[in-house]
PDB file of N, CA and C in Angstrom:
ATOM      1  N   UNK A   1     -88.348  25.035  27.582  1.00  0.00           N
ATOM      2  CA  UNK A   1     -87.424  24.495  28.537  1.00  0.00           C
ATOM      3  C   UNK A   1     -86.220  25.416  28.663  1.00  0.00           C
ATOM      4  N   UNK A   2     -85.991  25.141  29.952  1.00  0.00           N
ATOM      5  CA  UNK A   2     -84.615  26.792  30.074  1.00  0.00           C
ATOM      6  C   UNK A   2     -83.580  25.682  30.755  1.00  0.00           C
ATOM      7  N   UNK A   3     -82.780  26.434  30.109  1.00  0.00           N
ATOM      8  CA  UNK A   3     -81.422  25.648  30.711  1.00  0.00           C
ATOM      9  C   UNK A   3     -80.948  26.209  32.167  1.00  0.00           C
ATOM     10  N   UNK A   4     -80.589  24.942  32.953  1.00  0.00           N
ATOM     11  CA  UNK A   4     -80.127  25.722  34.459  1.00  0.00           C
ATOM     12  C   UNK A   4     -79.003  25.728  34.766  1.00  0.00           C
ATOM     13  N   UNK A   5     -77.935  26.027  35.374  1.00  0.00           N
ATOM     14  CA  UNK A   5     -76.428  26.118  35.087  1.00  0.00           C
ATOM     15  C   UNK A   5     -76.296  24.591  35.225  1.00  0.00           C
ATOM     16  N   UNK A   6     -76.070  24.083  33.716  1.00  0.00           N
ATOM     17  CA  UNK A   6     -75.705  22.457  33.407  1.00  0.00           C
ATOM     18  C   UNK A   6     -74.095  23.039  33.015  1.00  0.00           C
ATOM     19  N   UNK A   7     -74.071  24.089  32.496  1.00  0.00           N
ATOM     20  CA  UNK A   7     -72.322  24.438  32.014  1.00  0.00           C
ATOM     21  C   UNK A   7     -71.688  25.544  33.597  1.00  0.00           C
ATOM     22  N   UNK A   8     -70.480  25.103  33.826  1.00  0.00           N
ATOM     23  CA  UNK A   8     -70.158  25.703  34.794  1.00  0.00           C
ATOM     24  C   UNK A   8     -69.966  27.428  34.453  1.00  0.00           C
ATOM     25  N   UNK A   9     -70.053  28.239  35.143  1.00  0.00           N
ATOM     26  CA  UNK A   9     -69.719  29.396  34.917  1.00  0.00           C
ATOM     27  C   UNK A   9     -68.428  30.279  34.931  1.00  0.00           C
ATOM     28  N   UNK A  10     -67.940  30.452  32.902  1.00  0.00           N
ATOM     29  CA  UNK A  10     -67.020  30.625  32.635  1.00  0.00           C
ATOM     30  C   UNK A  10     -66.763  32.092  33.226  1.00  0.00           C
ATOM     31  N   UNK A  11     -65.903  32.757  33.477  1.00  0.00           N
ATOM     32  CA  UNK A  11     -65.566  34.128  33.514  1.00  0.00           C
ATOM     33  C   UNK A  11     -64.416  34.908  32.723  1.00  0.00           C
ATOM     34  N   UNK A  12     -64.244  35.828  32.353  1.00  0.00           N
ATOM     35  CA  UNK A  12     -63.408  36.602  31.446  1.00  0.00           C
ATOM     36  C   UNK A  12     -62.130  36.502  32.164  1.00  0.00           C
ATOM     37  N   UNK A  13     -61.973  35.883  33.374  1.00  0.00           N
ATOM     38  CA  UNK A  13     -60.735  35.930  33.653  1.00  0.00           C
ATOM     39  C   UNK A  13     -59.941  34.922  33.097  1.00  0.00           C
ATOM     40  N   UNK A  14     -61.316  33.610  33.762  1.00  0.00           N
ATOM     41  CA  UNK A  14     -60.327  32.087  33.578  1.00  0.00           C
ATOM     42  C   UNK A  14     -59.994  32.464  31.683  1.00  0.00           C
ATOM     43  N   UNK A  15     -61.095  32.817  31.163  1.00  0.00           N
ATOM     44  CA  UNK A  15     -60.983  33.466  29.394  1.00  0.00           C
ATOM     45  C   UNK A  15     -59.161  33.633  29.247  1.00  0.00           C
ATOM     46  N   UNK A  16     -59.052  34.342  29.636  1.00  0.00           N
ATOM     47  CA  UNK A  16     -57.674  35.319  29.472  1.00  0.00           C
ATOM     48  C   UNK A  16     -56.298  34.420  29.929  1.00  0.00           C
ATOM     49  N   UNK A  17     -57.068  33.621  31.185  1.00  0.00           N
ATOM     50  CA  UNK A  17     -55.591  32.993  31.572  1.00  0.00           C
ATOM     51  C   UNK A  17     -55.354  31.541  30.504  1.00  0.00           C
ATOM     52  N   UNK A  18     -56.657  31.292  30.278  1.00  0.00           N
ATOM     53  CA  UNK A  18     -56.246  29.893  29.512  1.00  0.00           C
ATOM     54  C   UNK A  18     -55.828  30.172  28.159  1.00  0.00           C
ATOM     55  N   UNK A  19     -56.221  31.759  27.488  1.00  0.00           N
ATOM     56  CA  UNK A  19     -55.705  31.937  26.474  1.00  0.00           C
ATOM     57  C   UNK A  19     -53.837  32.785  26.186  1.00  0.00           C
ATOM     58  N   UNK A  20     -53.793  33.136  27.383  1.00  0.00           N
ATOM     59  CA  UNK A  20     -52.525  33.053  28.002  1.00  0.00           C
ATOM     60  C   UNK A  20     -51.826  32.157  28.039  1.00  0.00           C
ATOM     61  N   UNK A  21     -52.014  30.383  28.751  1.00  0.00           N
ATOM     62  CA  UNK A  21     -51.679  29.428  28.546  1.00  0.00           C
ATOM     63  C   UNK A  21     -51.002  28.852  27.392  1.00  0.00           C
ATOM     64  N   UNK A  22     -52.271  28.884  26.591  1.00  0.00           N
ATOM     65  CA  UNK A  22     -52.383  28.868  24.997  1.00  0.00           C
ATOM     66  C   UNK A  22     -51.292  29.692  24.116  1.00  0.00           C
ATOM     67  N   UNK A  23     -51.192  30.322  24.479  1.00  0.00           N
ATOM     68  CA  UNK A  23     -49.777  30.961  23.414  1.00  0.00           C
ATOM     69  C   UNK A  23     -48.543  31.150  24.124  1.00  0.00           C
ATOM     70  N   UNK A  24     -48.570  30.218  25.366  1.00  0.00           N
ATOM     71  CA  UNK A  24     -47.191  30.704  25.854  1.00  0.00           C
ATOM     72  C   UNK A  24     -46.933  28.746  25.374  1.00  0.00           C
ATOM     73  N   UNK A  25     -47.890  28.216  25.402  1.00  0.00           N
ATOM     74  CA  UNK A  25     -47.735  26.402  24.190  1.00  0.00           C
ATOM     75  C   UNK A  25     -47.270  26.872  22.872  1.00  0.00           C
ATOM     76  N   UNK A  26     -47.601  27.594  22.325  1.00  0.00           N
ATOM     77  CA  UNK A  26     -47.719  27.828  20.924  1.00  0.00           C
ATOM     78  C   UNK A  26     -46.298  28.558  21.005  1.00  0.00           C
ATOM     79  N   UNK A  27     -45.878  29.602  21.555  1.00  0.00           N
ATOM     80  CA  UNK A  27     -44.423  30.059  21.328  1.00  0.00           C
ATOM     81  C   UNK A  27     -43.542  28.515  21.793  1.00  0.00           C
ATOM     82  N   UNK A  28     -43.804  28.193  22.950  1.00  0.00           N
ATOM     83  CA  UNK A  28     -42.990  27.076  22.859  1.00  0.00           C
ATOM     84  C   UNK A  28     -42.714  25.808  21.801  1.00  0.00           C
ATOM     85  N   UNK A  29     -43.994  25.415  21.453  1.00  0.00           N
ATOM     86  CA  UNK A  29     -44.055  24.640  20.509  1.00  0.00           C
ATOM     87  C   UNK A  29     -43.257  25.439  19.022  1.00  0.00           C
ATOM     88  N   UNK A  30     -43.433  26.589  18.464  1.00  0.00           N
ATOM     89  CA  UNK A  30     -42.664  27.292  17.613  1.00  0.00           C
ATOM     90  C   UNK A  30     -41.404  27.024  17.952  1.00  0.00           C
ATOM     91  N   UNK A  31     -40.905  27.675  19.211  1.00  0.00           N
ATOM     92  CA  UNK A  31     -39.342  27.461  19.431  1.00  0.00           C
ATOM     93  C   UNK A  31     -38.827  26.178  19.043  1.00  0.00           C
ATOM     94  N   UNK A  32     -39.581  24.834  19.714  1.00  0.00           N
ATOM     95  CA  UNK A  32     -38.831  23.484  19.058  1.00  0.00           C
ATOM     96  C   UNK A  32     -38.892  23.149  17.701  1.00  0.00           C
ATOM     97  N   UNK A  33     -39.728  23.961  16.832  1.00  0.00           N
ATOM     98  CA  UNK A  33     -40.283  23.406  15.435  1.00  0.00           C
ATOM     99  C   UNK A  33     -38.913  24.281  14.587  1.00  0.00           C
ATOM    100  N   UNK A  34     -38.712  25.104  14.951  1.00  0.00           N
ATOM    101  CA  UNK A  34     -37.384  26.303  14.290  1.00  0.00           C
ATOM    102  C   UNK A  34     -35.997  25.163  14.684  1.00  0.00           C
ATOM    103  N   UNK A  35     -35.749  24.709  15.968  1.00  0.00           N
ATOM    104  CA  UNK A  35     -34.986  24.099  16.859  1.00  0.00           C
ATOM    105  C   UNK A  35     -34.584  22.782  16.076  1.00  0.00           C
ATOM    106  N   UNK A  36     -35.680  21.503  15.332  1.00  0.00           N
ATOM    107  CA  UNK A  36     -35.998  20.960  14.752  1.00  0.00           C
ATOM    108  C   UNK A  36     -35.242  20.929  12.925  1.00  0.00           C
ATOM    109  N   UNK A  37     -35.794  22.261  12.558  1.00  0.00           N
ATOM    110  CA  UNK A  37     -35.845  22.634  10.997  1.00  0.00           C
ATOM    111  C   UNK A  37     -34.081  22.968  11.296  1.00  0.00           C
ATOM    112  N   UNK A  38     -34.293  23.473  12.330  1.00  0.00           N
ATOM    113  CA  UNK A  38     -32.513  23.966  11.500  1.00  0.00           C
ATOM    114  C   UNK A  38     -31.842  22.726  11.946  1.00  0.00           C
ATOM    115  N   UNK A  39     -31.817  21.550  13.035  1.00  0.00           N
ATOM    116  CA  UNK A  39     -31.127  20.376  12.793  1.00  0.00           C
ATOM    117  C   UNK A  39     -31.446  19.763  11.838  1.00  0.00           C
ATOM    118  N   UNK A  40     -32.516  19.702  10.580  1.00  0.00           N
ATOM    119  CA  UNK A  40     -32.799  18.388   9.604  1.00  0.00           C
ATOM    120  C   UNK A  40     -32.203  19.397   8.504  1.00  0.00           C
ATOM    121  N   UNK A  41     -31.762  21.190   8.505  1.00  0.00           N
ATOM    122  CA  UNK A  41     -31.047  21.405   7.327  1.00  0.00           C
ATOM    123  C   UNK A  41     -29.670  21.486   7.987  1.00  0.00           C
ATOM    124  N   UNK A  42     -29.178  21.101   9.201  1.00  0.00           N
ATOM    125  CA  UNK A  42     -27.646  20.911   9.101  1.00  0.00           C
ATOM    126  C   UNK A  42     -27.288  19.209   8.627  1.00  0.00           C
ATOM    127  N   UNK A  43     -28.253  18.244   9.062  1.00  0.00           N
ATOM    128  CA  UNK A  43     -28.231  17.348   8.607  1.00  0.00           C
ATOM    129  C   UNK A  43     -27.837  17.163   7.069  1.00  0.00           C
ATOM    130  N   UNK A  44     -28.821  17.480   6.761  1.00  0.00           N
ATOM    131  CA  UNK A  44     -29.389  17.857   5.328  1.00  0.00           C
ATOM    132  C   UNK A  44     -27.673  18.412   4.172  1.00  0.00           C
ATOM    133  N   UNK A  45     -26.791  19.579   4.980  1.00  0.00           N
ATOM    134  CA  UNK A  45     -26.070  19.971   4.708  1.00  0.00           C
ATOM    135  C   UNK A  45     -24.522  19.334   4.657  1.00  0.00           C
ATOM    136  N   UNK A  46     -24.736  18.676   5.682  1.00  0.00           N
ATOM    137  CA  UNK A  46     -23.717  17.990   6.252  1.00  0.00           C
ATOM    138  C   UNK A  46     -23.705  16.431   5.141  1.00  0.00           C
ATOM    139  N   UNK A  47     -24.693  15.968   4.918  1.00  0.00           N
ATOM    140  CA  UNK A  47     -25.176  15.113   4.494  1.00  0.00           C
ATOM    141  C   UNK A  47     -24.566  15.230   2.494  1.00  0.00           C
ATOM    142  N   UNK A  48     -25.612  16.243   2.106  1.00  0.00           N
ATOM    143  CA  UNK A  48     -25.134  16.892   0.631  1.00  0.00           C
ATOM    144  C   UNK A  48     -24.249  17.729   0.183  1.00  0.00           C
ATOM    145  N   UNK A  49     -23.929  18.385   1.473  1.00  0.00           N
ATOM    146  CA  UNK A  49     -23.016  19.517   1.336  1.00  0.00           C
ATOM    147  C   UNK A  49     -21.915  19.653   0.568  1.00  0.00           C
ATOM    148  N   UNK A  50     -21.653  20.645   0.330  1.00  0.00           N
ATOM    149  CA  UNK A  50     -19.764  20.474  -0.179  1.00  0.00           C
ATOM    150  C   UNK A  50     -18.957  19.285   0.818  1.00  0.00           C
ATOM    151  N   UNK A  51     -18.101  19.229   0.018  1.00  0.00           N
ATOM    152  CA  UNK A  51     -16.930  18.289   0.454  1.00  0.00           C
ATOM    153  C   UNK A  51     -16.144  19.091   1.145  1.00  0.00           C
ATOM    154  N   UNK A  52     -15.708  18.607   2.442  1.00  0.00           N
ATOM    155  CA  UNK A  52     -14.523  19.254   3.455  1.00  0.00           C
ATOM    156  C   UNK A  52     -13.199  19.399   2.808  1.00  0.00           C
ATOM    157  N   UNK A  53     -13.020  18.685   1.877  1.00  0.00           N
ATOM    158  CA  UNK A  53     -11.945  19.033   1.064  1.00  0.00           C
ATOM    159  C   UNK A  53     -11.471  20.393  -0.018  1.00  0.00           C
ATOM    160  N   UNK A  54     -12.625  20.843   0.038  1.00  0.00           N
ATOM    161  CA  UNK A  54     -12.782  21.969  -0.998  1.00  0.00           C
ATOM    162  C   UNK A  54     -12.369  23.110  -0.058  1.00  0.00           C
ATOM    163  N   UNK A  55     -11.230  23.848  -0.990  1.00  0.00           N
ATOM    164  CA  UNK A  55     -11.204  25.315   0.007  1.00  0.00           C
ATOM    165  C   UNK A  55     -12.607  26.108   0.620  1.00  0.00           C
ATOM    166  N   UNK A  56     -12.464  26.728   1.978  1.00  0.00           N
ATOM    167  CA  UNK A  56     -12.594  27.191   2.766  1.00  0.00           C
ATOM    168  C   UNK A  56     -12.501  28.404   2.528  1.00  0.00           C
ATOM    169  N   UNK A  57     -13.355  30.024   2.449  1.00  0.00           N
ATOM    170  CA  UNK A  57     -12.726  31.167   2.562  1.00  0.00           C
ATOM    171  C   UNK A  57     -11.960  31.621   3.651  1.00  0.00           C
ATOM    172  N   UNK A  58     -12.221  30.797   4.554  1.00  0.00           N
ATOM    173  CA  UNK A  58     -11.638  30.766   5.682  1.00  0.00           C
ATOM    174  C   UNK A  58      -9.926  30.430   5.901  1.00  0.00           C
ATOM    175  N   UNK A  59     -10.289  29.273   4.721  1.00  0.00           N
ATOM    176  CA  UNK A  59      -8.593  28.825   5.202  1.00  0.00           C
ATOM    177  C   UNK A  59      -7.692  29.427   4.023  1.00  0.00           C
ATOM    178  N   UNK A  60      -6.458  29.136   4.483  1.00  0.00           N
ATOM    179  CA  UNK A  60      -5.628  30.111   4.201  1.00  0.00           C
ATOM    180  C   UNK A  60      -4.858  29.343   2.690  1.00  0.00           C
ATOM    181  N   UNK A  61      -4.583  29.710   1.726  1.00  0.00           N
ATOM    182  CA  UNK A  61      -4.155  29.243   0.411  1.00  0.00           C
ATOM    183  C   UNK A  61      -2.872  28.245   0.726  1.00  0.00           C
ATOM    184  N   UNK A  62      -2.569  27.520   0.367  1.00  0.00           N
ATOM    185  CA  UNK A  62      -1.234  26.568   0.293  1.00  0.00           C
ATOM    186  C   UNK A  62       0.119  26.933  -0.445  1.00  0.00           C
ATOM    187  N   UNK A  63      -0.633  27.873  -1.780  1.00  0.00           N
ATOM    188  CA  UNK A  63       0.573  28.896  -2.377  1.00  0.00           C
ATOM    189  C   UNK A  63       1.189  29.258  -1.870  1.00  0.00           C
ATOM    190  N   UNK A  64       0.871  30.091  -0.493  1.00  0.00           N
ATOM    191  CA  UNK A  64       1.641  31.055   0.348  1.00  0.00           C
ATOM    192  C   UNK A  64       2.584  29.904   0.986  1.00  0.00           C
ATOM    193  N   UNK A  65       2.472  28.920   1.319  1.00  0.00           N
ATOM    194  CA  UNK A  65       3.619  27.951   1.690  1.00  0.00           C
ATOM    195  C   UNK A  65       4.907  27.804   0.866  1.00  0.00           C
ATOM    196  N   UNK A  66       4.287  27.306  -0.351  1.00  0.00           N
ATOM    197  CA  UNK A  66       5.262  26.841  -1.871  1.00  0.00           C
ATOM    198  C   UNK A  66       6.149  28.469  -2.023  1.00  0.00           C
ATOM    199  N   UNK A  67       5.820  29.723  -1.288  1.00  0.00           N
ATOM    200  CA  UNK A  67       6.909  30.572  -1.661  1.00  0.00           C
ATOM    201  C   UNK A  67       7.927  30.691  -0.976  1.00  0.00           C
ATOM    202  N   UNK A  68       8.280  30.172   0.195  1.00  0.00           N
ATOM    203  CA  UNK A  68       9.227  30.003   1.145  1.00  0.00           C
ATOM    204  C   UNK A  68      10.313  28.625   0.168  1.00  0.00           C
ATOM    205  N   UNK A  69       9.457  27.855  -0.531  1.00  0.00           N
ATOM    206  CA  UNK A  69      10.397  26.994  -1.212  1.00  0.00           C
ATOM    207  C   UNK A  69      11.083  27.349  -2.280  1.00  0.00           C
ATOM    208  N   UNK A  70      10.323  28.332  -2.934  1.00  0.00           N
ATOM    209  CA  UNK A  70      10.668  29.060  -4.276  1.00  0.00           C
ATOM    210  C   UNK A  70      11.826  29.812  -4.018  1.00  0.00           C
ATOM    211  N   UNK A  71      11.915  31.190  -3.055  1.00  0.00           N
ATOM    212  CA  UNK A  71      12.547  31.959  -2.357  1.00  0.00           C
ATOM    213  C   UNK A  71      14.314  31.147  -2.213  1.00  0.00           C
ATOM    214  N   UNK A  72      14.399  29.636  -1.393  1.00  0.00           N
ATOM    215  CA  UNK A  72      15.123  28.891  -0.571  1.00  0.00           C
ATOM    216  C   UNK A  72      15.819  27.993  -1.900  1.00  0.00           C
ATOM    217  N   UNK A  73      15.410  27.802  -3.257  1.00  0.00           N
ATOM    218  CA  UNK A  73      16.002  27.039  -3.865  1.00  0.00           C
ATOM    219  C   UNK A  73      16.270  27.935  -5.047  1.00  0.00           C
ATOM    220  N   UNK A  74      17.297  28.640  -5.658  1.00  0.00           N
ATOM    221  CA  UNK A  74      17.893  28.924  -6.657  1.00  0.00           C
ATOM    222  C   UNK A  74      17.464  28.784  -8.006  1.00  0.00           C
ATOM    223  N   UNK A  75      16.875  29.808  -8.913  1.00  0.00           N
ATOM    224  CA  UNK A  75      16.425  29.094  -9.993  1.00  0.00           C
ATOM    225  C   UNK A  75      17.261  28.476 -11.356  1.00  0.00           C
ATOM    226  N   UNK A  76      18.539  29.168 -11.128  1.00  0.00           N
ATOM    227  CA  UNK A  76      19.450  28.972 -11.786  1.00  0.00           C
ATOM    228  C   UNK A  76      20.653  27.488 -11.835  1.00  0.00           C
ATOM    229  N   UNK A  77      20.149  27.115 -10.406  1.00  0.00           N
ATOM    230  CA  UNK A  77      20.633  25.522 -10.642  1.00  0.00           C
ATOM    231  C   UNK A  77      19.705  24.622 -10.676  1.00  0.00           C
ATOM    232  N   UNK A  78      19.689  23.419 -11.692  1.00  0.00           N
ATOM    233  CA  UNK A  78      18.808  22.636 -12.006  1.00  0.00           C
ATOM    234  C   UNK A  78      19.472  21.515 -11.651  1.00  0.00           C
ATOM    235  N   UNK A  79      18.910  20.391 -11.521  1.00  0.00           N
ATOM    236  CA  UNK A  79      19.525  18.997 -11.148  1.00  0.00           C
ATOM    237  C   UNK A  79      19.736  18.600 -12.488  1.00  0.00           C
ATOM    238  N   UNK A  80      21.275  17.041 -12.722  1.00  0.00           N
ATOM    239  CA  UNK A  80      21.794  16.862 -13.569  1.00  0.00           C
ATOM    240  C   UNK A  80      20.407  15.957 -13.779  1.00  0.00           C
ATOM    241  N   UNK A  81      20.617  15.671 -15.014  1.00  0.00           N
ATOM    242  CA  UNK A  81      19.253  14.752 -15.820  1.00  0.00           C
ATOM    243  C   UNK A  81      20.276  13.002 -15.749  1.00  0.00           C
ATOM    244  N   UNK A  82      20.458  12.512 -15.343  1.00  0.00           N
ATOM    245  CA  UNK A  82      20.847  10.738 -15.993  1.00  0.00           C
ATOM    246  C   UNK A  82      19.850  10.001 -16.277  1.00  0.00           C
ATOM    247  N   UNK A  83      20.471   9.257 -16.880  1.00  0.00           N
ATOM    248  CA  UNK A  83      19.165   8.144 -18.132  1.00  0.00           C
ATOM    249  C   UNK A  83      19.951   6.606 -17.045  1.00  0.00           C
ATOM    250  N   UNK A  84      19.351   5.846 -16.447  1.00  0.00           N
ATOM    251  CA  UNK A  84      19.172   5.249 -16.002  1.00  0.00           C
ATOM    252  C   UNK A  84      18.300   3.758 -16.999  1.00  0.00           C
ATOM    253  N   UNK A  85      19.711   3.071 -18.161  1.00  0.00           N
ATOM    254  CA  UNK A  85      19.188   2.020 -18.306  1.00  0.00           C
ATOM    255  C   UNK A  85      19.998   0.515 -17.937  1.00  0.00           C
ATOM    256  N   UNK A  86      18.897  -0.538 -17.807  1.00  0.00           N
ATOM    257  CA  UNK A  86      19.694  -1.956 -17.757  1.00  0.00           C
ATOM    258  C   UNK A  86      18.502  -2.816 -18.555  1.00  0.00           C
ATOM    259  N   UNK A  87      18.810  -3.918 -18.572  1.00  0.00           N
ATOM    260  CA  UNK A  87      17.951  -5.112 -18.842  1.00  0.00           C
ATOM    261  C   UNK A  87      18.158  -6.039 -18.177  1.00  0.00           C
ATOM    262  N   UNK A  88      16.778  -6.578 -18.066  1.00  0.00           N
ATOM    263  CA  UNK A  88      16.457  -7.707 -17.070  1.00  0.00           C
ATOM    264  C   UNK A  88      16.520  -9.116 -17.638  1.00  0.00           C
ATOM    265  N   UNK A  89      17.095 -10.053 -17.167  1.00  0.00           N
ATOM    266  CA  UNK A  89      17.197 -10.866 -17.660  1.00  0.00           C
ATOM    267  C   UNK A  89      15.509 -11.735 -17.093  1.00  0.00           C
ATOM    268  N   UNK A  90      15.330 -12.587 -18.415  1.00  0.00           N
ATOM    269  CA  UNK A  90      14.115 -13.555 -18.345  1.00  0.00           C
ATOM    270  C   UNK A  90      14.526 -14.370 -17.370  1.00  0.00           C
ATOM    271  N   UNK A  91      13.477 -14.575 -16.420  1.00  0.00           N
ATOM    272  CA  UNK A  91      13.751 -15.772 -15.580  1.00  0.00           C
ATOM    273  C   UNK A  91      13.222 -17.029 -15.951  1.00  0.00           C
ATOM    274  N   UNK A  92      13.261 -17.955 -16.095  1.00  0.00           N
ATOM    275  CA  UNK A  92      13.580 -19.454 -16.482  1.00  0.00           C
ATOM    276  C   UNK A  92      12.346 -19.301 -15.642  1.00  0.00           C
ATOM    277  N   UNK A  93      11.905 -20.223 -16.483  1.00  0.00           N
ATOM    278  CA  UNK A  93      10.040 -20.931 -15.921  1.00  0.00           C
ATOM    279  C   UNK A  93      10.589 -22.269 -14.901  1.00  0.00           C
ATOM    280  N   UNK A  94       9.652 -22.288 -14.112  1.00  0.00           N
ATOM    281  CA  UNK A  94      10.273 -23.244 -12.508  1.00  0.00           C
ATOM    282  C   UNK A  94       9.706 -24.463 -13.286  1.00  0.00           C
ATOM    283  N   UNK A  95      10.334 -25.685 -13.420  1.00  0.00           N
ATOM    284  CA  UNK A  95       9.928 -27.301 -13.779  1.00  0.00           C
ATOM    285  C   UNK A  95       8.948 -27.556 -12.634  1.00  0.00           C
ATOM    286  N   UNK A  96       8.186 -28.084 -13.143  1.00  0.00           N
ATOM    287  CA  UNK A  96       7.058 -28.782 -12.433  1.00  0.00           C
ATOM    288  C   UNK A  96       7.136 -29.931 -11.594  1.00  0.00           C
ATOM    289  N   UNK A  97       7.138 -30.067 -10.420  1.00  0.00           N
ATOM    290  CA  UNK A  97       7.397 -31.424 -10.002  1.00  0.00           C
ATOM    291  C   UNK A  97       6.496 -32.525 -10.745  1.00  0.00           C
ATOM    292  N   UNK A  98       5.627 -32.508 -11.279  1.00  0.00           N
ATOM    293  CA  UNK A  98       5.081 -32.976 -12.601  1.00  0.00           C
ATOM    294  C   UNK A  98       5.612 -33.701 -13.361  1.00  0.00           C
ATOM    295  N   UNK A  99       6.309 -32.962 -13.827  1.00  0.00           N
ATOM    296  CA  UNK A  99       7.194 -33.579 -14.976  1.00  0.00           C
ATOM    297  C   UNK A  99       8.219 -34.470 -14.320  1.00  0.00           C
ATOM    298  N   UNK A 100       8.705 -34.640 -13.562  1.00  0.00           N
ATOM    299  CA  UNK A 100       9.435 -35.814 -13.173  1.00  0.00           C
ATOM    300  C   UNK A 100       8.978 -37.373 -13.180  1.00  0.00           C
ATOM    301  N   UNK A 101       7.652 -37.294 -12.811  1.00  0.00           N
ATOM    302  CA  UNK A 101       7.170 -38.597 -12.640  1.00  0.00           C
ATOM    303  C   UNK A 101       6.535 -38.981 -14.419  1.00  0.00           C
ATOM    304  N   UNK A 102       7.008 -40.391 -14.280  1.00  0.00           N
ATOM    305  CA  UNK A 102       6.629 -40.857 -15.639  1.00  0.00           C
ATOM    306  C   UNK A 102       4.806 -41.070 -15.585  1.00  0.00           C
ATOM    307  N   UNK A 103       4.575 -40.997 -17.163  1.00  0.00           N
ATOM    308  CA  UNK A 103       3.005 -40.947 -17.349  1.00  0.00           C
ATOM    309  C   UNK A 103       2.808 -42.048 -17.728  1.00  0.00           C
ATOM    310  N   UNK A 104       1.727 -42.971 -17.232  1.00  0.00           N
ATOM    311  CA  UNK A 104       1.194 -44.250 -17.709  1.00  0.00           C
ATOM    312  C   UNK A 104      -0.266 -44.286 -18.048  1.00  0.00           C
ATOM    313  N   UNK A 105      -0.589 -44.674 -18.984  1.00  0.00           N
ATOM    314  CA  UNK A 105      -1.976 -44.651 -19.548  1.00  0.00           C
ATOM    315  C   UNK A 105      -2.497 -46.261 -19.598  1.00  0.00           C
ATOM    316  N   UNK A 106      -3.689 -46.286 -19.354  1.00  0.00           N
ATOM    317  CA  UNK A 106      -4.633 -46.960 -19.210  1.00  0.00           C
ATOM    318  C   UNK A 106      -5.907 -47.171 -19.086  1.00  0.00           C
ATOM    319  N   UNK A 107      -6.373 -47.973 -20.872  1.00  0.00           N
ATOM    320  CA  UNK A 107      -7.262 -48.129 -21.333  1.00  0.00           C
ATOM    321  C   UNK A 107      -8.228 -49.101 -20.871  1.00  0.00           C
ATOM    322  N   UNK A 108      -9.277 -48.689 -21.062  1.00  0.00           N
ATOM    323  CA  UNK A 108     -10.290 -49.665 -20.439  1.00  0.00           C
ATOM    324  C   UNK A 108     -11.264 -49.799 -21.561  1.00  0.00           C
ATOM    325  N   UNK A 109     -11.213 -51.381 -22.371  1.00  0.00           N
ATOM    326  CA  UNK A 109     -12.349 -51.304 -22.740  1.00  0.00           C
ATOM    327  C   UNK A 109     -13.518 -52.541 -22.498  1.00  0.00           C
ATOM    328  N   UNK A 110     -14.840 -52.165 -23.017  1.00  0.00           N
ATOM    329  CA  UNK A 110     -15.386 -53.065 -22.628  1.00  0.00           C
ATOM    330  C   UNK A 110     -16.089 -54.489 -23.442  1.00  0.00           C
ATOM    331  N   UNK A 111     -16.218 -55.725 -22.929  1.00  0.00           N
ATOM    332  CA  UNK A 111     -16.481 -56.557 -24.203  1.00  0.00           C
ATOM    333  C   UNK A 111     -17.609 -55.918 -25.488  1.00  0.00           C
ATOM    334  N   UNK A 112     -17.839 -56.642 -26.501  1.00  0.00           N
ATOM    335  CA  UNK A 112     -18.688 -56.368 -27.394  1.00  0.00           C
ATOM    336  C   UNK A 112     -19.706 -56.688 -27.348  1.00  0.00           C
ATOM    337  N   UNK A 113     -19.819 -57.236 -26.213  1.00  0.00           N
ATOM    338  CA  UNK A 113     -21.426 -57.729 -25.838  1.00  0.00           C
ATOM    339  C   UNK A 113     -21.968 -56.857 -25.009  1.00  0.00           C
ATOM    340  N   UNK A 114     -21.072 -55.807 -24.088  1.00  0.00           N
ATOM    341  CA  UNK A 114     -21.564 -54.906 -23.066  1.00  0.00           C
ATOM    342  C   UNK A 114     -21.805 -53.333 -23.975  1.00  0.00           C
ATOM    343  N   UNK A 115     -21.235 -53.877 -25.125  1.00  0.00           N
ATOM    344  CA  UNK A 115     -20.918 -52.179 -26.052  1.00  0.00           C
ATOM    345  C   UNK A 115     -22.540 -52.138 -26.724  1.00  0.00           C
ATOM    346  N   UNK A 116     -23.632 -52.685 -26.405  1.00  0.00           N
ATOM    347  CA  UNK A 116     -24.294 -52.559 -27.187  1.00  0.00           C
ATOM    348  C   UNK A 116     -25.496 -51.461 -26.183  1.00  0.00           C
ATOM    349  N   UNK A 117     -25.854 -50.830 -27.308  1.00  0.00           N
ATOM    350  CA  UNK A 117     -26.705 -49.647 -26.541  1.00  0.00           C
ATOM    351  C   UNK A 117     -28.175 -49.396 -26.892  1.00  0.00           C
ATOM    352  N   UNK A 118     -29.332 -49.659 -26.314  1.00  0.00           N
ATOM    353  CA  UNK A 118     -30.926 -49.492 -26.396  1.00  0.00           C
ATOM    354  C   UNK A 118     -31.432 -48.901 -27.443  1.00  0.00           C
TER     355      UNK A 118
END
């Protein structure tokens, strides 16, 4: 039995263009997968990273500020030292409105015939 054109007839061209096709998918698909990786390691970075608080090589030292203060204040005068004491007096505990009203107690008991128990 011979086969009769049941498959359409491929040619070296359509060959070339669909494999053309094919890697101009594949660079694209690469480009988003790179596109991808480097947002889940800025994530990633941003996420674990150092703390924004930590110097920067970038930024500039704070020392270099503190010498304009150094420079501007004299080292030879110091502020006077005073000792700063008093005592506080105890404040008196506040009376309870409580305690004003008199306490009355009242017992309850019950006959000796009800006191008896199972």
């Amino acid at each position: 039995m011979k086969k009769t054109s049941e498959t359409p007839h491929i040619t070296m061209e359509h060959l070339q263009d669909r494999c053309f096709e094919l890697e101009q998918q594949n660079a694209e698909l690469m480009a988003k997968l790179k596109w991808y990786e480097e947002q889940f390691r800025l994530a990633q970075q941003k996420r674990f990273g150092a703390s924004s608080e930590k110097t920067h090589p970038d930024q500039l030292e704070l020392n270099l500020f503190n010498e304009a203060e150094m420079l501007a204040t004299p080292a030879a005068q110091e502020p006077d030292v005073e000792t700063v004491t008093y005592s506080r007096k105890k404040s008196a505990g506040r009376k309870s409105k409580l305690d004003q009203f008199p306490v009355e107690t009242v017992l309850y008991e019950l006959p000796k015939t009800e006191q008896v128990c199972a």
